[in-house]
PDB file of N, CA and C in Angstrom:
ATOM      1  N   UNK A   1      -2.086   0.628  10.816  1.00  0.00           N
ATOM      2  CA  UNK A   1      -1.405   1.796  10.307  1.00  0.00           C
ATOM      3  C   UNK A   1      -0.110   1.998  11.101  1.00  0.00           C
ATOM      4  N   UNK A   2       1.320   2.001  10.889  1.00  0.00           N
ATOM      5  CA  UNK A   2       2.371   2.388  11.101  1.00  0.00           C
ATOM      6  C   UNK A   2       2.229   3.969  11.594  1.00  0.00           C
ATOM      7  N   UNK A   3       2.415   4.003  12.744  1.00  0.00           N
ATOM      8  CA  UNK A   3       2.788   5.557  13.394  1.00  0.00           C
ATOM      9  C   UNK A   3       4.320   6.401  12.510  1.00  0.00           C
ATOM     10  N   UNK A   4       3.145   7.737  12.393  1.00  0.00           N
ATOM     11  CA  UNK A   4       4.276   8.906  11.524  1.00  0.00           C
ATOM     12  C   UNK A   4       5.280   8.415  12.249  1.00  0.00           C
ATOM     13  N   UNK A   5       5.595   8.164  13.104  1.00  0.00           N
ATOM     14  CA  UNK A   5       7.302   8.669  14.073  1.00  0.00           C
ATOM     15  C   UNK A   5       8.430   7.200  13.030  1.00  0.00           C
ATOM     16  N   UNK A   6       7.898   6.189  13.252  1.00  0.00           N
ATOM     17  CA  UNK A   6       7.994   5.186  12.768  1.00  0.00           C
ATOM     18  C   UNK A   6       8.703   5.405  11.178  1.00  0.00           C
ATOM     19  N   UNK A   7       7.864   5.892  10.409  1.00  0.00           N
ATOM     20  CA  UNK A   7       7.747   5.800   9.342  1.00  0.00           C
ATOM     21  C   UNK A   7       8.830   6.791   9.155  1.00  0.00           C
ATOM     22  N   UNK A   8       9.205   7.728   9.655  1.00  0.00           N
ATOM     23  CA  UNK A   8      10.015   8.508   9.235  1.00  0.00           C
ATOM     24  C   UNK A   8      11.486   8.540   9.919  1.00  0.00           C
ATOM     25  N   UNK A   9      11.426   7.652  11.022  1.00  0.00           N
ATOM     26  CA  UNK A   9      12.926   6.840  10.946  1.00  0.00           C
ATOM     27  C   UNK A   9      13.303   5.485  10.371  1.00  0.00           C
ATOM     28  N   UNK A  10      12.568   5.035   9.316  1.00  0.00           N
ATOM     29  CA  UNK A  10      12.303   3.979   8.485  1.00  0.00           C
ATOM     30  C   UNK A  10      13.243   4.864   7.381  1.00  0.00           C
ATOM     31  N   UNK A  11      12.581   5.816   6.723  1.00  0.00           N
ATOM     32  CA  UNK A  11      12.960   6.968   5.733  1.00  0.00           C
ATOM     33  C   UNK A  11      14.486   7.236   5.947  1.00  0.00           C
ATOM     34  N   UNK A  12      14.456   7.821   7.111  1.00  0.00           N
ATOM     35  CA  UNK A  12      15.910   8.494   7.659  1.00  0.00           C
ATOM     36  C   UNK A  12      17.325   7.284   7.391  1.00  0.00           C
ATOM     37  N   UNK A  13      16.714   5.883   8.048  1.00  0.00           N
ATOM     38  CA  UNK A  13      17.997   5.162   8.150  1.00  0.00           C
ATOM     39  C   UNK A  13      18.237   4.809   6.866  1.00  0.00           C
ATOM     40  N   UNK A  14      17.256   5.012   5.726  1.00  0.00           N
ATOM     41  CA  UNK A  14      17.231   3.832   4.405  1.00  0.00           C
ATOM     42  C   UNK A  14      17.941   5.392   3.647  1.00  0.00           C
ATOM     43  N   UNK A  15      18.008   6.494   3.776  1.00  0.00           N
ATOM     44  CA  UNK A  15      18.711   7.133   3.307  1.00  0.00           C
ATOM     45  C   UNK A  15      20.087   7.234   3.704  1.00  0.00           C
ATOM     46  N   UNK A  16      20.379   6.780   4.855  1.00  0.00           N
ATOM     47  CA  UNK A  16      21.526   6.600   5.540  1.00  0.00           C
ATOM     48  C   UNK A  16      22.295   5.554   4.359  1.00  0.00           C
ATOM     49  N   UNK A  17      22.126   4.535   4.096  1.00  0.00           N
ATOM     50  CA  UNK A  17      23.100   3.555   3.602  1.00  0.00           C
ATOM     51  C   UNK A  17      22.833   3.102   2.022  1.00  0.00           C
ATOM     52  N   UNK A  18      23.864   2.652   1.363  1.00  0.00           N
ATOM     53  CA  UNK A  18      24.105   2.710   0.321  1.00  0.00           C
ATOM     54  C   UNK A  18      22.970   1.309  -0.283  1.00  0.00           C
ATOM     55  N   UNK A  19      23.117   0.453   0.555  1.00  0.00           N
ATOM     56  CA  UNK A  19      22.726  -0.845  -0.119  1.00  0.00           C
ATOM     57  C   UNK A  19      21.375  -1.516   1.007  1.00  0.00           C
ATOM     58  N   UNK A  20      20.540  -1.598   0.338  1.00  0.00           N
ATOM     59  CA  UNK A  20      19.122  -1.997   1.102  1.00  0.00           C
ATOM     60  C   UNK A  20      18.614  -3.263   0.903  1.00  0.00           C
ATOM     61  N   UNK A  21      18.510  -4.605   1.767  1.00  0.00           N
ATOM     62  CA  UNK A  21      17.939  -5.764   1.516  1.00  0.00           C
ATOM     63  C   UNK A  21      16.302  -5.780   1.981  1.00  0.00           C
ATOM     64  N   UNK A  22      15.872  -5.713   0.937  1.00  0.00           N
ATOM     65  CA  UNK A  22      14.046  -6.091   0.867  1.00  0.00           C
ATOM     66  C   UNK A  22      13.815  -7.309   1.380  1.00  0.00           C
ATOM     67  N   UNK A  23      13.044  -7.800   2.504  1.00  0.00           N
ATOM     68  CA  UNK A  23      12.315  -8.757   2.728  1.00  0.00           C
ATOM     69  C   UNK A  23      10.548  -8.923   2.831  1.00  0.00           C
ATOM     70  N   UNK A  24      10.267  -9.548   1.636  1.00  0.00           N
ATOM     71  CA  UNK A  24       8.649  -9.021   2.111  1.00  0.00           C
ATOM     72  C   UNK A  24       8.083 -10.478   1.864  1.00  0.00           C
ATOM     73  N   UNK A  25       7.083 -10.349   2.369  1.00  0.00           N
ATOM     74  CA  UNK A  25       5.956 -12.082   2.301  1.00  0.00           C
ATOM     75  C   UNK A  25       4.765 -11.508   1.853  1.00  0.00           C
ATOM     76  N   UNK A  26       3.716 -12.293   2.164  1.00  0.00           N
ATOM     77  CA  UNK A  26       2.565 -11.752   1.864  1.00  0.00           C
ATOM     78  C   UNK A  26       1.942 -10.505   2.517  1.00  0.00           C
ATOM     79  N   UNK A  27       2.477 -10.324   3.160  1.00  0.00           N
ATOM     80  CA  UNK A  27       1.530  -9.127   4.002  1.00  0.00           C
ATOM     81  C   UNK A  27       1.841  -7.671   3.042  1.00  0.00           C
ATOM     82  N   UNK A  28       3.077  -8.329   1.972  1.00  0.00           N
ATOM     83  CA  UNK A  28       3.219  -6.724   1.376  1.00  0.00           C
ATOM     84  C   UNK A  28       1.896  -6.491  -0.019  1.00  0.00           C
ATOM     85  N   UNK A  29       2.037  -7.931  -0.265  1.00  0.00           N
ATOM     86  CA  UNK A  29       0.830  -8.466  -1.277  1.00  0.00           C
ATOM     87  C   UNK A  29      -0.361  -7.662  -1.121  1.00  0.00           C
ATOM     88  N   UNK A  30      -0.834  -8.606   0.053  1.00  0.00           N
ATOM     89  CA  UNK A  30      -1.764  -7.666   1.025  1.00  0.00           C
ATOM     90  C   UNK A  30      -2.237  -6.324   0.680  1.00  0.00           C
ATOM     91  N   UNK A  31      -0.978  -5.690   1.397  1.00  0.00           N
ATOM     92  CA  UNK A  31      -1.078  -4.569   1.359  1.00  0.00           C
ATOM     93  C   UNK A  31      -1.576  -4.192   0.276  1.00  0.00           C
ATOM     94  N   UNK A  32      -0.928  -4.496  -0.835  1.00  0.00           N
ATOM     95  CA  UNK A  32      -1.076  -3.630  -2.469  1.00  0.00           C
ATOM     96  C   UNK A  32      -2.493  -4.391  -2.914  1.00  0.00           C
ATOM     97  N   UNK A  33      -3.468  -4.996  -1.755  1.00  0.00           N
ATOM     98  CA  UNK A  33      -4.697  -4.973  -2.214  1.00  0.00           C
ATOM     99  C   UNK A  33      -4.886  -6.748  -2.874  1.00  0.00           C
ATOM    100  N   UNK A  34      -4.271  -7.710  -2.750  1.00  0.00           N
ATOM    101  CA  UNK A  34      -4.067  -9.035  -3.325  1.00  0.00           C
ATOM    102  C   UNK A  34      -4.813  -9.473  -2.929  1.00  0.00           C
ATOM    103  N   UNK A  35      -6.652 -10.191  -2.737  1.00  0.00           N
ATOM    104  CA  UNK A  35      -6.739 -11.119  -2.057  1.00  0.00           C
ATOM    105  C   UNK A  35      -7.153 -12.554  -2.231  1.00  0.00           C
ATOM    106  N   UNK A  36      -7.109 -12.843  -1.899  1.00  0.00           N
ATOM    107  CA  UNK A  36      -6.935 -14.446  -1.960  1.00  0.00           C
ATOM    108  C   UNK A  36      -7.889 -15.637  -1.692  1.00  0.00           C
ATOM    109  N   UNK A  37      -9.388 -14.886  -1.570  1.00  0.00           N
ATOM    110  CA  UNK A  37     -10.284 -15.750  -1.089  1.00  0.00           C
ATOM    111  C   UNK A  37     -11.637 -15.065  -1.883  1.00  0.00           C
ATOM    112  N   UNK A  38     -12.763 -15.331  -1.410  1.00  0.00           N
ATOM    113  CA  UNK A  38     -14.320 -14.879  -1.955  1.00  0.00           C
ATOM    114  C   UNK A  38     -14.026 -14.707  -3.363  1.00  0.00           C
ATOM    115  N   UNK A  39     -14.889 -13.592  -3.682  1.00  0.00           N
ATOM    116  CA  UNK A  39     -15.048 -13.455  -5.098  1.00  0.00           C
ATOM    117  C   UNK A  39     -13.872 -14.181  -6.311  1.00  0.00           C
ATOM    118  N   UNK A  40     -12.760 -13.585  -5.467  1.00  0.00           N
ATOM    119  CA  UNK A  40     -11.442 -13.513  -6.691  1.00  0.00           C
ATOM    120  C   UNK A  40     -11.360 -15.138  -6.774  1.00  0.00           C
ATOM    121  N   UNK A  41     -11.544 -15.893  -6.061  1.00  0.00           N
ATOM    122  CA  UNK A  41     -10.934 -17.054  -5.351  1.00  0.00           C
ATOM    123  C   UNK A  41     -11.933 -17.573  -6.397  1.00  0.00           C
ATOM    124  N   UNK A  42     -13.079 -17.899  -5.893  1.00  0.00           N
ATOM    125  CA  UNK A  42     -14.158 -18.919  -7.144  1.00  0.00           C
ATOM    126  C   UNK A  42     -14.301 -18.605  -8.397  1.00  0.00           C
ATOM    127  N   UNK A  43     -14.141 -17.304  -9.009  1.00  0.00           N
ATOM    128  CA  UNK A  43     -14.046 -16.754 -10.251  1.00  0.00           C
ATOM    129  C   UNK A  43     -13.089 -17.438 -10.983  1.00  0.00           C
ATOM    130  N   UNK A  44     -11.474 -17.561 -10.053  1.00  0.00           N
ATOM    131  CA  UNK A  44     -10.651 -18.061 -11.139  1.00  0.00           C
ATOM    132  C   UNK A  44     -10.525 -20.025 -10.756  1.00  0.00           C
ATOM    133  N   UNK A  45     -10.870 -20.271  -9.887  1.00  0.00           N
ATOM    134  CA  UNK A  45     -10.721 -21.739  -9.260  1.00  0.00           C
ATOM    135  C   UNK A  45     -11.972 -22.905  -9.030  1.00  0.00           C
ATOM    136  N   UNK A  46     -13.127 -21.857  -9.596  1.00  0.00           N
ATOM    137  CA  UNK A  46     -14.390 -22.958  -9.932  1.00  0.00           C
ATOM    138  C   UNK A  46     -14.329 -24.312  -9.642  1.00  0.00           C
ATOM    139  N   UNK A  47     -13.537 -24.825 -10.971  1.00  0.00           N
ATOM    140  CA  UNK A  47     -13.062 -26.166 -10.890  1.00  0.00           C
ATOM    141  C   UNK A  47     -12.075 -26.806  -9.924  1.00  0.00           C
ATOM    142  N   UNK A  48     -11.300 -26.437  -9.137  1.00  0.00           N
ATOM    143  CA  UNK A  48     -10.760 -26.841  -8.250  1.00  0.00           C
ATOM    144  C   UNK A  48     -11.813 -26.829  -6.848  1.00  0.00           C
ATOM    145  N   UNK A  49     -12.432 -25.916  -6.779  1.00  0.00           N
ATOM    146  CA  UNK A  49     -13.353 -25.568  -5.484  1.00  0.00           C
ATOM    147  C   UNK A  49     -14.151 -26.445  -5.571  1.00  0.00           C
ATOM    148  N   UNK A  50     -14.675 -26.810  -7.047  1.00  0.00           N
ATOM    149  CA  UNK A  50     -15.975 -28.152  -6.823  1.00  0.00           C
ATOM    150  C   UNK A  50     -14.882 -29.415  -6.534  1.00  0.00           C
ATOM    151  N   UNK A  51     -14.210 -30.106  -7.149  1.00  0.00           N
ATOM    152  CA  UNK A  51     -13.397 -31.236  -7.347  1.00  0.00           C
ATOM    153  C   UNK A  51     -12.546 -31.257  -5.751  1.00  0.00           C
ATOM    154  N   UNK A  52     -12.443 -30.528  -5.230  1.00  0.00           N
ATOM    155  CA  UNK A  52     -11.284 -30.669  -3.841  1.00  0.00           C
ATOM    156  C   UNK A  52     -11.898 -29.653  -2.731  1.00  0.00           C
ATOM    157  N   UNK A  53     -13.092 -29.040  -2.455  1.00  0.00           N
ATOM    158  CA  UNK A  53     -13.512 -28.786  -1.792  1.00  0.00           C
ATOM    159  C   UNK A  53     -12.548 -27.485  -1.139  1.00  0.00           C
ATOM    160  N   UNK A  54     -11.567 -26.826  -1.706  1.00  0.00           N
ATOM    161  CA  UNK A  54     -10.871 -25.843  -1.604  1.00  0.00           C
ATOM    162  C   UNK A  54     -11.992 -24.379  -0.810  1.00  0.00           C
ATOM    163  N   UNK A  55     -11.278 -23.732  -0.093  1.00  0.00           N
ATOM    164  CA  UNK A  55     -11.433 -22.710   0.961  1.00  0.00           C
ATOM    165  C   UNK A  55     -10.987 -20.989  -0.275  1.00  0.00           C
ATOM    166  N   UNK A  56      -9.813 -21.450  -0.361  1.00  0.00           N
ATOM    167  CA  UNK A  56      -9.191 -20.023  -0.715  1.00  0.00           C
ATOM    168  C   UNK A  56      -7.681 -20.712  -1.236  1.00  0.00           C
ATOM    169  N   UNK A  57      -7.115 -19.791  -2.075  1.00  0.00           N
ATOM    170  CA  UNK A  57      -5.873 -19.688  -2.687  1.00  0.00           C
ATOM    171  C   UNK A  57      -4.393 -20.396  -1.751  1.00  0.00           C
ATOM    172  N   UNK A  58      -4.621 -19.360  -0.854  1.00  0.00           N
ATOM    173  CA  UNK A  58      -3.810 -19.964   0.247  1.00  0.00           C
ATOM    174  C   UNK A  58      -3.847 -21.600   0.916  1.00  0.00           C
ATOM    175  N   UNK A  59      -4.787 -22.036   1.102  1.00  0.00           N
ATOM    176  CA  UNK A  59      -4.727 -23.181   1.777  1.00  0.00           C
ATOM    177  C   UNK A  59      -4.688 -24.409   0.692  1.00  0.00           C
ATOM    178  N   UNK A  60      -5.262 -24.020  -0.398  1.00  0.00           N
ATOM    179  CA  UNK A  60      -4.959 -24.416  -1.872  1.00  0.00           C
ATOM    180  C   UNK A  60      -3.754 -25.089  -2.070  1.00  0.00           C
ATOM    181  N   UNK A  61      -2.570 -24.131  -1.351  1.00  0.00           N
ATOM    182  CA  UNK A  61      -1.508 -24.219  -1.840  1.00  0.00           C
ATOM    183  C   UNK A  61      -0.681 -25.648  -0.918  1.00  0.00           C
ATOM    184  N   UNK A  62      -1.265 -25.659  -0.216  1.00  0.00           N
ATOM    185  CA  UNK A  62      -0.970 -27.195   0.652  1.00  0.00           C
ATOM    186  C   UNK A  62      -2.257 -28.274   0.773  1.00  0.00           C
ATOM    187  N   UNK A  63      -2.659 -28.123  -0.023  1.00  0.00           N
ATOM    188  CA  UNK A  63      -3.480 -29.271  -0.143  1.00  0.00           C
ATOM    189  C   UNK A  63      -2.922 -30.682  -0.999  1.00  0.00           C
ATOM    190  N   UNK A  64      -3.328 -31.860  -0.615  1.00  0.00           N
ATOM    191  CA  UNK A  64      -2.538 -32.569  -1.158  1.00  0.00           C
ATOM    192  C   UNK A  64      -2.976 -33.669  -2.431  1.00  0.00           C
ATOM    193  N   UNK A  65      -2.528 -32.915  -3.511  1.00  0.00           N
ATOM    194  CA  UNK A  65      -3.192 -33.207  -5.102  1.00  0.00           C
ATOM    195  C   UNK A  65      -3.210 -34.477  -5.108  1.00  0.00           C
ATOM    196  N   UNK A  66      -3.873 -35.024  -5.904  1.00  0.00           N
ATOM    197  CA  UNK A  66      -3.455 -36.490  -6.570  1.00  0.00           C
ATOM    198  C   UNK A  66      -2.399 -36.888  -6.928  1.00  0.00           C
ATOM    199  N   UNK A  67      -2.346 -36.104  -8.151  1.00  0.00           N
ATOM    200  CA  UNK A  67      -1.309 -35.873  -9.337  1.00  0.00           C
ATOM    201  C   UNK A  67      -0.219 -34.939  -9.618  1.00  0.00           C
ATOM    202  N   UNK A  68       0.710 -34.682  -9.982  1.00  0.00           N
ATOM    203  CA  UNK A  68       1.668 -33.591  -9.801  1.00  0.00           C
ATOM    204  C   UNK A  68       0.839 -32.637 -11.107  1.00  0.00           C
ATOM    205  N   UNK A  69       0.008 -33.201 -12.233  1.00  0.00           N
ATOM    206  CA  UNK A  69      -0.381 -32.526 -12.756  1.00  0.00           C
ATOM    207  C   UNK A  69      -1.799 -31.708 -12.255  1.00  0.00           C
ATOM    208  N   UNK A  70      -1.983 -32.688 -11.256  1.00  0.00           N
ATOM    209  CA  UNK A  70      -3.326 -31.519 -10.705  1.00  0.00           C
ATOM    210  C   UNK A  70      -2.491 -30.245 -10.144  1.00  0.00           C
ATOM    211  N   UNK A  71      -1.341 -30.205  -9.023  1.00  0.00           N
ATOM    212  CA  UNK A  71      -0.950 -29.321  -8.401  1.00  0.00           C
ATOM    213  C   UNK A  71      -0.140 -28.425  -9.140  1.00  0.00           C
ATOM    214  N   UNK A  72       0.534 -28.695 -10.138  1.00  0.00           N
ATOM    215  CA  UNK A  72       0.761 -27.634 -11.043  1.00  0.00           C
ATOM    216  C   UNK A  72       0.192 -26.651 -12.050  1.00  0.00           C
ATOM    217  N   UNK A  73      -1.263 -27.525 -12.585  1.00  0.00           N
ATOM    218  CA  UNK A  73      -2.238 -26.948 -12.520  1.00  0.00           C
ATOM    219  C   UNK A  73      -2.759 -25.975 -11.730  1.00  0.00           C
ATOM    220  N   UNK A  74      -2.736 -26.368 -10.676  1.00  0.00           N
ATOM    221  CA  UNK A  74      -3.295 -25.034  -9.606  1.00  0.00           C
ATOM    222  C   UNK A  74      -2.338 -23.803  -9.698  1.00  0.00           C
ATOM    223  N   UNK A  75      -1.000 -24.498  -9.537  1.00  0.00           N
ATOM    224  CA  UNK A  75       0.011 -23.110  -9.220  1.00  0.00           C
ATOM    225  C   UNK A  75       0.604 -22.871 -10.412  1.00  0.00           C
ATOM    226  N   UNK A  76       0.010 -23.289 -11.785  1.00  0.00           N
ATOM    227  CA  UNK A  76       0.329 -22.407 -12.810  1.00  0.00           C
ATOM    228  C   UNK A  76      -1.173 -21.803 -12.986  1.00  0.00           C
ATOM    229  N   UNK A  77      -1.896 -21.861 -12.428  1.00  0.00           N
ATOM    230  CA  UNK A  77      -3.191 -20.587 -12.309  1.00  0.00           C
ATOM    231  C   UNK A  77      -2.842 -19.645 -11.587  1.00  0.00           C
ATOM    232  N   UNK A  78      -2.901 -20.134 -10.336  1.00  0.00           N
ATOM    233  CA  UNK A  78      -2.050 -18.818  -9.412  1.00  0.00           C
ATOM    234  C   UNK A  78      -0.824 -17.826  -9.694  1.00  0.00           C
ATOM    235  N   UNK A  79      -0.204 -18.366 -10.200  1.00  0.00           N
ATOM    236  CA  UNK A  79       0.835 -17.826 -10.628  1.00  0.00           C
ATOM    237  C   UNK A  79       0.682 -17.140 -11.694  1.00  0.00           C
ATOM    238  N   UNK A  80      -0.330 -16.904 -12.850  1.00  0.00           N
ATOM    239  CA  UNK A  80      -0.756 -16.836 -13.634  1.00  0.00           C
ATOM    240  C   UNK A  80      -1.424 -15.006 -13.100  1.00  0.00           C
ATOM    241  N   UNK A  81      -2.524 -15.769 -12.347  1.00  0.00           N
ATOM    242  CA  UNK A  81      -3.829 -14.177 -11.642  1.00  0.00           C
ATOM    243  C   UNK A  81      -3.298 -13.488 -10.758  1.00  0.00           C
ATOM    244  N   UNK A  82      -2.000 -14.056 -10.030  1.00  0.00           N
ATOM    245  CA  UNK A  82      -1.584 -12.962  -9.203  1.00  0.00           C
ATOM    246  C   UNK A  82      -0.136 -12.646  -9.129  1.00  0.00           C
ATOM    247  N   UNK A  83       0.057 -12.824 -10.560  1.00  0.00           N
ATOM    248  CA  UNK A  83       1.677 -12.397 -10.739  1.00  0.00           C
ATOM    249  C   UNK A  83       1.663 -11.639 -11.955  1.00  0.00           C
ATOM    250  N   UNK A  84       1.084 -12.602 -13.358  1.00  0.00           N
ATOM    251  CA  UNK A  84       1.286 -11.638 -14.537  1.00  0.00           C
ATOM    252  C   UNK A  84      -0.296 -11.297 -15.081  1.00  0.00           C
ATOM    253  N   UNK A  85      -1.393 -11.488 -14.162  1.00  0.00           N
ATOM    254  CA  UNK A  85      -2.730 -10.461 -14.588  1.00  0.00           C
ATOM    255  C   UNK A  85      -2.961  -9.345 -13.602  1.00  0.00           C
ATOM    256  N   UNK A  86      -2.333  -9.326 -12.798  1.00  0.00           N
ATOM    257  CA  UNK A  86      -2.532  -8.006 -12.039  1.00  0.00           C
ATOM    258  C   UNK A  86      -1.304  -6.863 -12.013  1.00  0.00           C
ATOM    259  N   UNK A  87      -2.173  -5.421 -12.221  1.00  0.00           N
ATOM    260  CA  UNK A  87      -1.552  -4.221 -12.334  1.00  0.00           C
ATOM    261  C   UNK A  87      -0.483  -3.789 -10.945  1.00  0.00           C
ATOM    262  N   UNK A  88       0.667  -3.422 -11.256  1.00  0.00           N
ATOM    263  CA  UNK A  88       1.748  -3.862 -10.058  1.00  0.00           C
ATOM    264  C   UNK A  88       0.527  -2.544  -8.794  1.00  0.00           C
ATOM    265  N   UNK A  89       0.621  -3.191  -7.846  1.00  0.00           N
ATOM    266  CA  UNK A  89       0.340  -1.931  -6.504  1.00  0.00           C
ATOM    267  C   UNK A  89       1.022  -0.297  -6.317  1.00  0.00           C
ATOM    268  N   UNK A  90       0.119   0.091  -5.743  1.00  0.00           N
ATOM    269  CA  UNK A  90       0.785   1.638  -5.046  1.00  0.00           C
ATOM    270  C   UNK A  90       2.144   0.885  -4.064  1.00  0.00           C
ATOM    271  N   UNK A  91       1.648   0.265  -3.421  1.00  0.00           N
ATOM    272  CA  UNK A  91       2.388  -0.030  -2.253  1.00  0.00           C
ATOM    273  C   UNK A  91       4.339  -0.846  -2.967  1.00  0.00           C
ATOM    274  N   UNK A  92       3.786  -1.257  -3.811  1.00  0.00           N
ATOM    275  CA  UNK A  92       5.171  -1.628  -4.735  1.00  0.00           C
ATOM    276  C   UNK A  92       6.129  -0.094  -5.288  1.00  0.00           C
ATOM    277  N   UNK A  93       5.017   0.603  -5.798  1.00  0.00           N
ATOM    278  CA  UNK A  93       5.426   1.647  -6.583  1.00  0.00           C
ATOM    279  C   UNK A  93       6.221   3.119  -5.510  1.00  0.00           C
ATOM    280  N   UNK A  94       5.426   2.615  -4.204  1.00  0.00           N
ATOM    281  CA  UNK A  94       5.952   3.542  -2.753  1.00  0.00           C
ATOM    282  C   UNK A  94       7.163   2.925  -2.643  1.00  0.00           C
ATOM    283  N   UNK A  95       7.876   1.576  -2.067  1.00  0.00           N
ATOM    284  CA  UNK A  95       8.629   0.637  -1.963  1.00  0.00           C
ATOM    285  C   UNK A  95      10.114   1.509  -3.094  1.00  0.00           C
ATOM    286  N   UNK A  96       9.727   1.214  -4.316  1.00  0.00           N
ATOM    287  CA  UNK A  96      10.195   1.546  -5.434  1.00  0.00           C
ATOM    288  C   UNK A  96      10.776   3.105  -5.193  1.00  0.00           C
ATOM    289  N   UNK A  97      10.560   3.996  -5.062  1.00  0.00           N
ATOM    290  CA  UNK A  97      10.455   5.003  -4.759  1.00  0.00           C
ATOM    291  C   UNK A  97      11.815   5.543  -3.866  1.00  0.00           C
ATOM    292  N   UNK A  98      11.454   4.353  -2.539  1.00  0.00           N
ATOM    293  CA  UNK A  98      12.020   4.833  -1.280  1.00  0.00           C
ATOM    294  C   UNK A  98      13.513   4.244  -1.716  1.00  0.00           C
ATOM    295  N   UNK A  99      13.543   3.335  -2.258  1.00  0.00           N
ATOM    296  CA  UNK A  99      14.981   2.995  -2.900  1.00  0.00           C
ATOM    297  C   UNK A  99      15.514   2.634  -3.872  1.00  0.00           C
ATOM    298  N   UNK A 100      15.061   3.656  -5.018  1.00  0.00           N
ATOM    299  CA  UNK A 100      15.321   3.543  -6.590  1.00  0.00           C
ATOM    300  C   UNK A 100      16.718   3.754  -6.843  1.00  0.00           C
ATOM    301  N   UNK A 101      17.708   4.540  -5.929  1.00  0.00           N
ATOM    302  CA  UNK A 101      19.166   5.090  -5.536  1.00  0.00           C
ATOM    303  C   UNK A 101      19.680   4.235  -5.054  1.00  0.00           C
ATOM    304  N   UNK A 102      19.166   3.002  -4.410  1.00  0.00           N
ATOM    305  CA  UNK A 102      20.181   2.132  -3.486  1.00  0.00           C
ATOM    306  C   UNK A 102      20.338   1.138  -4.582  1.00  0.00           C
ATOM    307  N   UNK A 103      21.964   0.358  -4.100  1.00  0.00           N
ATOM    308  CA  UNK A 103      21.871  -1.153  -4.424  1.00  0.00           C
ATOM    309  C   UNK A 103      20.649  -1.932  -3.304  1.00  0.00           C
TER     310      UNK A 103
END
């Protein structure tokens, strides 16, 4: 958890300036609840988990296919369940929020 003090000179400076560059990785994913392993993970990757002995989504993603059609396979699934089947996050919609006014 980010300390109030924190958070509200986060607020202060991003109202300060006109133009705001977003950098986020996974941890913002994360945040908005994404995850990437157990349940969600064998539900959509069955067949990859039996055939390649796969862990989770993530490590998935560097594993080293046969075929360019196996690995695009994978990351047009992924890309698929955690880009256009899931409902966007709070944590996007907070984000959104804090700089709907800025470039």
């Amino acid at each position: 958890m980010i300390p109030e003090n924190i958070l509200r000179q986060c607020k202060q400076l991003i109202s300060e300036y006109d133009t705001i560059l977003i950098g986020a990785g996974a941890g913002l994913s994360a945040a908005g609840g994404l995850i990437y392993s157990g349940k969600r993970f064998t539900d959509n990757f069955a067949d990859y988990i039996t055939k390649y002995k796969l862990k989770d989504m993530y490590s998935a993603a560097f594993y080293p296919y046969s075929t360019l059609e196996a690995r695009w396979g994978y990351f047009s699934k992924y890309i698929k369940i955690n880009r256009f089947d899931v409902p966007v996050g709070q944590v996007y919609h907070d984000l959104l929020e804090l700089v709907k006014n800025k470039n």
